[in-house]
Protein backbone atom coordinates (compact mmCIF):
# COMPACT_ATOMS: atom_id res chain seq x y z
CA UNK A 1 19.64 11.85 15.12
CA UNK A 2 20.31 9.66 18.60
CA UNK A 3 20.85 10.27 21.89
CA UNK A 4 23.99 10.58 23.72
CA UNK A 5 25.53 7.40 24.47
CA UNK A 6 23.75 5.24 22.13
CA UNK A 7 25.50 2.63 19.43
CA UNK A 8 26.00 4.69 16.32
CA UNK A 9 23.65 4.14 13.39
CA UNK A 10 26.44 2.50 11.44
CA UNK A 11 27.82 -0.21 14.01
CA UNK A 12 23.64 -0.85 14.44
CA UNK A 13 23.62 -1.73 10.81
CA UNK A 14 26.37 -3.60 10.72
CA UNK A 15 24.89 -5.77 14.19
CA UNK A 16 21.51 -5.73 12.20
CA UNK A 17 23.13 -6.87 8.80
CA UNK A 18 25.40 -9.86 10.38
CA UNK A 19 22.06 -10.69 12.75
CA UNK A 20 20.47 -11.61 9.16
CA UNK A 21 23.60 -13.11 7.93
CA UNK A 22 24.41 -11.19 5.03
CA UNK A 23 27.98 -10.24 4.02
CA UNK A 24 28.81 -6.59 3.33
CA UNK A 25 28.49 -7.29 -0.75
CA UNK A 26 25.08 -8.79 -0.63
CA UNK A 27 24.13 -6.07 1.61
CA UNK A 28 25.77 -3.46 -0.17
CA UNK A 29 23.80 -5.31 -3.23
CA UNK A 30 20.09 -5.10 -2.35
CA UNK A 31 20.57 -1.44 -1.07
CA UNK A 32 21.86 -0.45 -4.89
CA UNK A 33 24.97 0.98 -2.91
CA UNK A 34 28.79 -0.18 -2.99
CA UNK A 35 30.62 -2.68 -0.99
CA UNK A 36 33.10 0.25 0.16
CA UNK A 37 30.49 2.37 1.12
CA UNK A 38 28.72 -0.03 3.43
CA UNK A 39 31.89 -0.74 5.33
CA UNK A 40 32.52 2.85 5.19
CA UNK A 41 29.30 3.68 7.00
CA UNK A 42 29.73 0.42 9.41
CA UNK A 43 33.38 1.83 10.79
CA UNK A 44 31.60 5.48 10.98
CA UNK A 45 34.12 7.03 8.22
CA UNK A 46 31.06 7.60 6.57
CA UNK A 47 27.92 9.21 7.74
CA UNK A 48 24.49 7.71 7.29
CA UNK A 49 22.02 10.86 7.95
CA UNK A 50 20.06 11.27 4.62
CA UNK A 51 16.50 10.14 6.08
CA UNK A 52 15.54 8.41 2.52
CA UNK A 53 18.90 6.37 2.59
CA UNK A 54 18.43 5.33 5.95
CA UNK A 55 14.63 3.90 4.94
CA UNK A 56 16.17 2.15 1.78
CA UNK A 57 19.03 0.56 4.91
CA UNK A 58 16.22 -0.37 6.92
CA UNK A 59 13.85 -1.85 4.54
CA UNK A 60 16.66 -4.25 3.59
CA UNK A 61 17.24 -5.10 7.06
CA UNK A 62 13.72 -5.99 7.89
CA UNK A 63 13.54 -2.66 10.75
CA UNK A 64 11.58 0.40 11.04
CA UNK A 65 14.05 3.01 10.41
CA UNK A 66 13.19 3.90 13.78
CA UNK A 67 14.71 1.06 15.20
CA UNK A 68 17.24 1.85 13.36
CA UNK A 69 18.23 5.26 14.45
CA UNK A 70 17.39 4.73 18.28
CA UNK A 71 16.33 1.33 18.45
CA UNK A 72 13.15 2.83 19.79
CA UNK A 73 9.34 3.42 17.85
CA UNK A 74 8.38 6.62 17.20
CA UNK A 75 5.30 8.60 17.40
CA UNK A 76 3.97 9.56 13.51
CA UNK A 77 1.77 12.66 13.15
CA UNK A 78 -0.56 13.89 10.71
CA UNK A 79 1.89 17.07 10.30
CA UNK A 80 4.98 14.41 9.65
CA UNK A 81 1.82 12.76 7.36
CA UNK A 82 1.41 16.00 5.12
CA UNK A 83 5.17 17.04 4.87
CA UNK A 84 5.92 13.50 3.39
CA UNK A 85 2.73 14.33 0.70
CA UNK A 86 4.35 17.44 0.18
CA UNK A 87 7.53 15.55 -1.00
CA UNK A 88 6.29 13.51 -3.05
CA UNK A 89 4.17 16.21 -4.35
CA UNK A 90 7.35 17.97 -5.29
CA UNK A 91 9.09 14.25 -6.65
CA UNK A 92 6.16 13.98 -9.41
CA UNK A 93 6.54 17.86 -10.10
CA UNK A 94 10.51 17.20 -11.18
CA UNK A 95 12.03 16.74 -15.12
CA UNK A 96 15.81 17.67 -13.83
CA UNK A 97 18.01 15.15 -16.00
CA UNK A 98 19.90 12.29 -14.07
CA UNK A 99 22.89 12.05 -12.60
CA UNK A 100 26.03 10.03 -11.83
CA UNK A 101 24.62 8.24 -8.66
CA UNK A 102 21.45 6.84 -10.25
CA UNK A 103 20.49 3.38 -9.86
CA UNK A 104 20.22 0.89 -12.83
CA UNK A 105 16.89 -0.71 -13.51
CA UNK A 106 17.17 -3.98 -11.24
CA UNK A 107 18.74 -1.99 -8.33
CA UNK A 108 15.63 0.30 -8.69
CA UNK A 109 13.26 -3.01 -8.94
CA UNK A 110 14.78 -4.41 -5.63
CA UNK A 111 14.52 -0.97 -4.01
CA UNK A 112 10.60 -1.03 -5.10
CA UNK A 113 10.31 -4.35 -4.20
CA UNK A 114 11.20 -3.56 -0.84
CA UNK A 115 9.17 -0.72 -0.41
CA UNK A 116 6.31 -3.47 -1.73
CA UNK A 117 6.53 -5.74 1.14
CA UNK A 118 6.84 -2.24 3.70
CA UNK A 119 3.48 -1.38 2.29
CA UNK A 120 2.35 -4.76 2.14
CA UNK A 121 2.74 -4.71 6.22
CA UNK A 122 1.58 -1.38 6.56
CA UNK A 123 4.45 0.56 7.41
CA UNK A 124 2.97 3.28 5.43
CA UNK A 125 5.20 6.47 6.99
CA UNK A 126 8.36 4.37 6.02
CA UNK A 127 7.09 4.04 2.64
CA UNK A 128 5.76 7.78 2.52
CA UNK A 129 9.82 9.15 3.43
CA UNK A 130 11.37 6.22 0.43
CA UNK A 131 9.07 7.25 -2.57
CA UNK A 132 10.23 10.82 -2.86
CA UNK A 133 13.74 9.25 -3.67
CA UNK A 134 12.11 6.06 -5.47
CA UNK A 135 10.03 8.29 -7.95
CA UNK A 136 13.57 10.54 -8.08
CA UNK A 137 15.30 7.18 -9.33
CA UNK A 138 12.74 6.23 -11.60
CA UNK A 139 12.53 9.49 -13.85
CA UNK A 140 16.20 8.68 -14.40
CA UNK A 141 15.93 5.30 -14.89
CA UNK A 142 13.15 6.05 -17.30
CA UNK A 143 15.30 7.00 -19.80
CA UNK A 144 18.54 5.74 -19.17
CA UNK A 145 16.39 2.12 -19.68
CA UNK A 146 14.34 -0.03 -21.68
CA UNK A 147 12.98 -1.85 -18.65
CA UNK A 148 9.44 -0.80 -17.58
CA UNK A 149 8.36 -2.68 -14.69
CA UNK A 150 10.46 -0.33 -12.11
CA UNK A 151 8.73 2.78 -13.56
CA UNK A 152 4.98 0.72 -13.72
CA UNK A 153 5.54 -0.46 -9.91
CA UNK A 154 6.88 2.68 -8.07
CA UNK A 155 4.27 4.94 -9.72
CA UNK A 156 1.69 2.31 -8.34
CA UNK A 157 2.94 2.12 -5.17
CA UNK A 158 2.61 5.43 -4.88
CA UNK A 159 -0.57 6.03 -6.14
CA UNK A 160 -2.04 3.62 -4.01
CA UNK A 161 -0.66 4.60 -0.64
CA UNK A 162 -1.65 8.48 -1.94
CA UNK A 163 -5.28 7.10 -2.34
CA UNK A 164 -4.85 5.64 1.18
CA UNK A 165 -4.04 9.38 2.44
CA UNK A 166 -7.09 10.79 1.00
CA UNK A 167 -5.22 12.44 -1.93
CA UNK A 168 -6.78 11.09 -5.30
CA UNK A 169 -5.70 13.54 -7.58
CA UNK A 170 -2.36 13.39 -6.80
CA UNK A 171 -3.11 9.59 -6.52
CA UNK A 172 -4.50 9.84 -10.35
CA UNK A 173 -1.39 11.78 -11.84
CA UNK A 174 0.91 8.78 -10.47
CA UNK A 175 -1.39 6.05 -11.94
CA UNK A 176 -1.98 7.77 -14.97
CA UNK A 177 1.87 7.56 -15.05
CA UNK A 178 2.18 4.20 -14.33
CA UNK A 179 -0.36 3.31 -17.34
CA UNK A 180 2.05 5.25 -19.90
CA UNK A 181 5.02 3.18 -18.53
CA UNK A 182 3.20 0.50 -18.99
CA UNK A 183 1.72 0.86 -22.73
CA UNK A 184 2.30 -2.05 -24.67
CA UNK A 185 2.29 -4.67 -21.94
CA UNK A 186 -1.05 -6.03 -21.46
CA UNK A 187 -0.08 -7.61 -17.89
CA UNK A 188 2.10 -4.20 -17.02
CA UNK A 189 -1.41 -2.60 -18.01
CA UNK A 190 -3.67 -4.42 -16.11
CA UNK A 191 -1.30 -3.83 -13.28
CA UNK A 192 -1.23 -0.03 -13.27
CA UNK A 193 -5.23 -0.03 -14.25
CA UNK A 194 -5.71 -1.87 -10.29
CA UNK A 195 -4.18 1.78 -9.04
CA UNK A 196 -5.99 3.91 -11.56
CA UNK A 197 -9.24 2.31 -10.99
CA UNK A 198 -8.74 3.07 -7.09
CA UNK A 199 -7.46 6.12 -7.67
CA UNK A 200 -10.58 6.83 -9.76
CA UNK A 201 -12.99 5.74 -7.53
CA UNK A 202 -11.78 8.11 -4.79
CA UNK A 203 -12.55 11.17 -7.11
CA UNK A 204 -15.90 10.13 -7.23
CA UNK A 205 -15.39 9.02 -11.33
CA UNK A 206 -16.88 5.21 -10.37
CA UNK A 207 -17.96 4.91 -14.48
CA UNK A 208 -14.28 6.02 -15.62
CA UNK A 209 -12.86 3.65 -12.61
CA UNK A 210 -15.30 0.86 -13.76
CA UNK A 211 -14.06 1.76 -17.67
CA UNK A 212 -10.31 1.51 -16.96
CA UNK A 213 -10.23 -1.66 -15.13
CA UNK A 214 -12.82 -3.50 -17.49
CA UNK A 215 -10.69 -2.29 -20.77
CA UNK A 216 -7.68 -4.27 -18.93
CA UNK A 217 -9.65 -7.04 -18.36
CA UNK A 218 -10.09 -7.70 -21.81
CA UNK A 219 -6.38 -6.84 -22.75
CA UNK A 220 -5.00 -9.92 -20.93
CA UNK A 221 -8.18 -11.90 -21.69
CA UNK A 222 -6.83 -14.89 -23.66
CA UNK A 223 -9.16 -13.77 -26.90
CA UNK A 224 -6.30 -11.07 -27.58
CA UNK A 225 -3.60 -13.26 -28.23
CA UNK A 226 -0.59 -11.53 -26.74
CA UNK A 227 2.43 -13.43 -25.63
CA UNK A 228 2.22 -13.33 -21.86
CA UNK A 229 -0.11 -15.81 -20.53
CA UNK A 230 -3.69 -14.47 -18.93
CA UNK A 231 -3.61 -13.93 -15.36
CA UNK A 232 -6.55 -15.23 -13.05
CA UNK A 233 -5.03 -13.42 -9.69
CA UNK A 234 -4.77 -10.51 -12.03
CA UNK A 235 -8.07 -10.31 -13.72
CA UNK A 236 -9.98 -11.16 -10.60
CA UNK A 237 -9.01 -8.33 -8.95
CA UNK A 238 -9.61 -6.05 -11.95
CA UNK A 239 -13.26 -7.56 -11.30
CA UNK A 240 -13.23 -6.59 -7.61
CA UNK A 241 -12.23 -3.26 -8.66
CA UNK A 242 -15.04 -2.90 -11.34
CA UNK A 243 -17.65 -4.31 -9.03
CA UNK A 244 -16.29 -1.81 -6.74
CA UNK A 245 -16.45 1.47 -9.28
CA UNK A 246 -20.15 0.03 -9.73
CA UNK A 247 -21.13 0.16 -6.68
CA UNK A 248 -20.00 4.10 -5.86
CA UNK A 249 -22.83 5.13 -8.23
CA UNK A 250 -25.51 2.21 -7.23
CA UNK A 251 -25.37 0.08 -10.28
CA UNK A 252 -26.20 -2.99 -7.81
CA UNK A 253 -26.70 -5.54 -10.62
CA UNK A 254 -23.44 -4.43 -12.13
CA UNK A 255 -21.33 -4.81 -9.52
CA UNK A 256 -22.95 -8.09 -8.35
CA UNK A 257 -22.15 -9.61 -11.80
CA UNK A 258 -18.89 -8.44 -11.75
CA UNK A 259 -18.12 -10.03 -7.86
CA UNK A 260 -20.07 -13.21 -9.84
CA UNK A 261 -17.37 -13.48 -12.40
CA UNK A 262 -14.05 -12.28 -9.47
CA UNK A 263 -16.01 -15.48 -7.37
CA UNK A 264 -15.54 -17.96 -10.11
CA UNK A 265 -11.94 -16.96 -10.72
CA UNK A 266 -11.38 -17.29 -7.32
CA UNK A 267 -12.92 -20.61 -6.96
CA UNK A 268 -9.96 -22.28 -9.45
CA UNK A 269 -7.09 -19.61 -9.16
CA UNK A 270 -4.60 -21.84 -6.93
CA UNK A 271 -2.97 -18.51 -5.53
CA UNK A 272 -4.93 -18.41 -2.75
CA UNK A 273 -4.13 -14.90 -1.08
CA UNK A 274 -0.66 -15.01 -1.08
CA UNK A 275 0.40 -11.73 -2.14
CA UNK A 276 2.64 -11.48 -5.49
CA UNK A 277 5.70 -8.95 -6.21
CA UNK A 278 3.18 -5.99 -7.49
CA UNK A 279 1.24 -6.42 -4.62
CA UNK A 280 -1.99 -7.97 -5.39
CA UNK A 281 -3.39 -10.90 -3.68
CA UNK A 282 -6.36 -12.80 -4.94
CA UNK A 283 -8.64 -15.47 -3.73
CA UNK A 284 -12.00 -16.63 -2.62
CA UNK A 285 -11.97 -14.48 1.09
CA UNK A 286 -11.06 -11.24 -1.13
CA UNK A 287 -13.57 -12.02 -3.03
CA UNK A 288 -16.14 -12.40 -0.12
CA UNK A 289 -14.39 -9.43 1.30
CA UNK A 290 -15.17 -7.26 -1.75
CA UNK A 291 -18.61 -8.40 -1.58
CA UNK A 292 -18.98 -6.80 1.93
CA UNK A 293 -17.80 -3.46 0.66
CA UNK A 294 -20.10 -3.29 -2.04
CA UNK A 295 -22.98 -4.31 0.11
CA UNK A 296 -21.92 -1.26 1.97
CA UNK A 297 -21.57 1.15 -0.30
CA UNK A 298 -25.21 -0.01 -1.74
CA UNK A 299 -26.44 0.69 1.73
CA UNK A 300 -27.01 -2.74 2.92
CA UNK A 301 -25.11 -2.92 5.91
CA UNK A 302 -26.34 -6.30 7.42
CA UNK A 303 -25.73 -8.10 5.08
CA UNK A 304 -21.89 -6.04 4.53
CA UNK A 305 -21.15 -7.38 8.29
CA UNK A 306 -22.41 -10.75 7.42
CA UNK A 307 -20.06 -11.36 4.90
CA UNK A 308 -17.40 -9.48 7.01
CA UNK A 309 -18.00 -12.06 10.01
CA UNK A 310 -18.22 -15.20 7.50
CA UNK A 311 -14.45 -13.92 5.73
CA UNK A 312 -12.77 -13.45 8.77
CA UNK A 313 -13.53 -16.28 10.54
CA UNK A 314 -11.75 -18.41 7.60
CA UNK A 315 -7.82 -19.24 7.20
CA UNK A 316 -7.98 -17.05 3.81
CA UNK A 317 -8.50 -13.95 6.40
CA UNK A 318 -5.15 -14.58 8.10
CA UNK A 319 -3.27 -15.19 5.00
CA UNK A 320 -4.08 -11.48 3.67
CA UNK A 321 -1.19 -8.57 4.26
CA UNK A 322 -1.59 -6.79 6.56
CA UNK A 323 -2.37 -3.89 5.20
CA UNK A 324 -5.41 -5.11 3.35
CA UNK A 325 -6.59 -6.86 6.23
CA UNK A 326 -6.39 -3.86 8.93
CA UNK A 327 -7.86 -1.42 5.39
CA UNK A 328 -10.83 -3.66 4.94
CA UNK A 329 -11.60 -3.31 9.19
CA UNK A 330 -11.06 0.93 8.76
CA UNK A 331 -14.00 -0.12 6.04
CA UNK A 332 -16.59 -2.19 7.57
CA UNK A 333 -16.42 0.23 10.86
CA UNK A 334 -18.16 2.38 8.83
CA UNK A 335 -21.02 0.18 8.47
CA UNK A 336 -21.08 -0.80 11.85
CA UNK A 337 -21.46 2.86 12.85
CA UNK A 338 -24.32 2.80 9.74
CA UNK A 339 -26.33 0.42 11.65
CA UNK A 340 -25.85 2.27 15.32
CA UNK A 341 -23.34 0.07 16.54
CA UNK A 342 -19.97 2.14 17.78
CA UNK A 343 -18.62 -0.20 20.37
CA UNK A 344 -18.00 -3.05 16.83
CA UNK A 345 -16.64 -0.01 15.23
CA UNK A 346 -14.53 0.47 17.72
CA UNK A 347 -13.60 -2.58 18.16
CA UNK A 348 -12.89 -2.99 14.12
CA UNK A 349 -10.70 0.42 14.46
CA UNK A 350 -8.24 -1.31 17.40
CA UNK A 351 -8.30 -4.90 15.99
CA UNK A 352 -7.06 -2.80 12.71
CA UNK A 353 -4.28 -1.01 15.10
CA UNK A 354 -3.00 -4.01 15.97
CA UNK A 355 -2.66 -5.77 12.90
CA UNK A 356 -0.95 -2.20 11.05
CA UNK A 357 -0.87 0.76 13.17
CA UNK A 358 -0.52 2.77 10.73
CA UNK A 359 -3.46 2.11 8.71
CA UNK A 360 -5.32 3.69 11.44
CA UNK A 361 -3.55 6.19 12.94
CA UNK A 362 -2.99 7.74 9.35
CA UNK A 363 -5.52 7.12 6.95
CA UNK A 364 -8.12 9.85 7.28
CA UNK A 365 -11.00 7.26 7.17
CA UNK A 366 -10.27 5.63 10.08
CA UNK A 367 -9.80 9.01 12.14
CA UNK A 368 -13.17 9.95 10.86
CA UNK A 369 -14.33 6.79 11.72
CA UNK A 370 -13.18 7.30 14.98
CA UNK A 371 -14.49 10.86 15.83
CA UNK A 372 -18.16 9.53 14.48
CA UNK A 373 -17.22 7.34 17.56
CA UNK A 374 -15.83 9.89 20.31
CA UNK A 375 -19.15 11.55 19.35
CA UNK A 376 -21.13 8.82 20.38
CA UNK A 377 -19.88 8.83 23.77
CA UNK A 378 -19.78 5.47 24.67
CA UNK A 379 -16.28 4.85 23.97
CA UNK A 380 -14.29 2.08 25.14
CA UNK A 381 -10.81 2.19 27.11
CA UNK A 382 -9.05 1.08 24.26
CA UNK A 383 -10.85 2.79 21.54
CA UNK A 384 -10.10 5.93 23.59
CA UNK A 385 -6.57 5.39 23.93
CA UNK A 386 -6.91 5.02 20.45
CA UNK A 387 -7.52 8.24 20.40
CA UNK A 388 -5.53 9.93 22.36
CA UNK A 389 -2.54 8.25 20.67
CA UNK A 390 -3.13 9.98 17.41
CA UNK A 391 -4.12 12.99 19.11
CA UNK A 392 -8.19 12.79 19.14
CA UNK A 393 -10.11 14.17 21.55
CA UNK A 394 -13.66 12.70 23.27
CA UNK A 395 -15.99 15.77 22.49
C-alpha cells in the first residue's frame, strides 16, 4: 500500500500521533483499540492494512488516510464512489451475531463522532470506506447495549451522506433505522427525523418528508412535557426541513410559514452556526440559506440568488462546515444555470471545490451541474479543469 522506500505506515502514525501530543494510551483510547496494539503497529510487529482501520487511525489523527498511507492525496473516482455504496449496501443487509472484538458503546460514540466532524469537512470518501465497519459495530453494539445514541448517530450519518450520493432508498432504510433506535427519546427522534425528512425528500415523498419532521417538532415542543429540555437549534432545523419538503410539491405558503417560524428561532437561539456533536448547525444565515433553496425549488430564481448573495456575504456564512457551505453552492448553481447564467454556476461549482472537494467531485448534482455547463460552451479555465479532474468531458 506505499511505495518503495517510503516511512512505513506505522512509524507515520506514531510521527503523526506524538506531532498531536498524544501518548500511546490516549491514542490507543479514541481509536477503541489497545495500548499494546498501537505500539505493536508503531514498531511494525503488527501490520496496519485493513483499509477501514486505517480510516478509524486517521480520523483520530486529524489526516486523510491518504496522507497517511503515502503522505500524498489521492485521486477519488465515481467507480471507488459506487464500490464504497456497495459496502455499505452489504453492512445494512447483515444480522450475523457479534463477536469478541466489538467495540463498547462509548468507543463506538467516539468512533461516530469522528466520522461526524470527517463529514462535517467534507471528506465524504473517508467517511464512505469507515461506515461499512461503523454500521458493522453498531448491529453489535445494538444489543450487547442499552445506549442508543451510537446506533441513532451512525445510521444518520449514513443516511445523510447516502442522500448526498443520490441513493435515497438506501438513504431511507438507514433513517428509518435510526428512528427505531431512537423510539422513546423525543430529542434522539427529532434527530433521526432531520435524516428521514432528507432522505424523504429525495424520493420525491415531500408530504411524508414534511409529516415526519413536523410530528418531531411537536415531540420536543415544550407542551409534551418530557424530561429533556426543548431544543431551538433542533427544532429550527426540523422547520428548514419542513419548509423544504413543502416546497418539492409547490406548497409556497407552507413552506414560507414554516422558514417564518425556523427565522424566529433563529433570531434568539444563541448557537449561532456552530455545528453540535449530531451534526446540525442552526442560525439566522441557515435560515436565510434555506430560504434561497426554497425560492428555487418554487421557481423563483432571482430572488434564490438574492438571498444567496445577502447570506454569504455575512460572518454566519464562514462559520458553517464545510460541507454545508460547499452543498448549498452545488445548490444555487442550479439556479444560476435556471436563469442563463453558466459562468456564476461555474464559478459556485469551483468556489464549492475549494471549500470540500469532495462535495463536488462526488455528489451527482454537482457533476450534472457541471455537464449543463460543458454544454454551454463557454466554460471557464478553472471550471474546465474542474472537469477534467473528475473525468468530464467539454462536449
Amino acid at each position: 500500500m506505499s511505495d518503495r522506500g517510503e516511512v512505513p505506515i506505522g512509524r507515520r502514525m506514531a510521527e503523526l500521533r506524538a506531532r498531536r501530543g498524544m501518548s500511546q494510551q490516549v491514542f490507543a483510547d479514541r481509536i477503541g483499540r489497545s495500548k499494546s496494539w498501537v505500539d505493536k503497529v508503531e514498531r511494525g510487529v503488527r501490520t496496519l492494512d485493513r483499509l477501514s482501520v486505517i480510516e478509524t487511525v486517521a480520523a483520530a489523527l486529524g489526516v486523510t488516510p491518504t496522507i497517511l498511507l503515502t503522505g500524498r492525496p489521492r485521486r477519488e473516482t465515481v467507480t471507488d464512489t459506487e464500490a464504497a455504496v456497495e459496502r455499505i449496501r452489504a453492512a445494512l443487509a447483515r444480522h450475523d451475531p457479534p463477536d469478541a472484538d466489538s467495540p463498547t458503546a462509548r468507543q463506538l460514540d467516539d468512533q461516530a463522532g469522528y466520522a461526524w466532524t470527517a463529514y462535517r469537512n467534507g471528506h465524504h470518501p473517508q467517511v464512505l470506506r469507515t461506515l461499512p465497519d461503523l454500521l458493522a459495530a453498531t448491529r453489535h453494539t445494538g444489543h450487547a447495549e442499552t445506549a442508543a445514541d451510537p446506533p441513532v448517530r451512525v445510521y444518520r450519518l449514513t443516511a445523510q451522506t447516502l442522500v448526498k450520493l443520490g441513493k435515497p432508498h438506501l438513504a431511507w432504510l438507514a433513517a428509518d433505522r435510526a428512528m427505531t433506535a431512537a423510539t422513546g427519546d423525543p430529542h434522539r427522534t427529532g434527530l433521526a427525523a432531520v435524516s428521514l425528512a432528507q432522505a424523504l425528500r429525495a424520493l420525491h415523498r415531500g408530504r411524508l418528508a414534511q409529516a415526519a419532521a413536523l410530528t418531531a417538532v411537536r415531540q420536543i415542543d415544550p407542551a409534551a412535557a418530557h424530561d429533556r429540555p426543548p431544543d431551538p437549534g433542533l427544532t429550527g432545523t426540523l422547520l428548514i426541513e419542513a419548509a423544504l419538503a413543502a416546497a418539492t410539491y409547490r406548497d409556497a405558503p407552507t413552506a414560507h410559514d414554516l422558514t417564518e417560524r425556523a427565522a424566529h428561532l433563529a433570531a434568539t437561539y444563541d448557537g449561532q452556526h456552530q455545528p453540535d456533536n449530531d451534526g446540525t448547525a442552526f442560525g439566522p444565515t441557515t435560515v436565510i440559506l434555506a430560504r434561497a433553496l426554497v425560492a428555487t425549488r418554487l421557481g423563483d430564481h432571482h430572488h434564490a440568488v438574492m438571498l444567496h448573495r445577502h447570506a454569504t456575504d455575512g460572518e454566519g456564512w464562514r462559520m458553517l462546515p464545510a460541507e454545508h457551505r460547499a452543498a448549498h453552492l452545488i445548490d444555487i448553481a442550479r439556479a444560476h444555470l435556471d436563469l442563463g447564467d453558466p459562468r456564476a454556476a461555474g464559478r459556485a461549482l469551483t468556489a464549492a471545490d475549494r471549500i470540500a472537494p469532495a462535495e463536488a467531485r462526488t455528489r451527482p448534482a454537482a457533476r450534472a451541474a457541471l455537464t449543463a455547463i460543458l454544454r454551454t460552451g463557454t466554460t471557464a479555465a478553472d471550471v474546465a479543469r474542474l472537469a477534467a479532474t473528475i473525468g468530464l468531458t467539454q462536449q
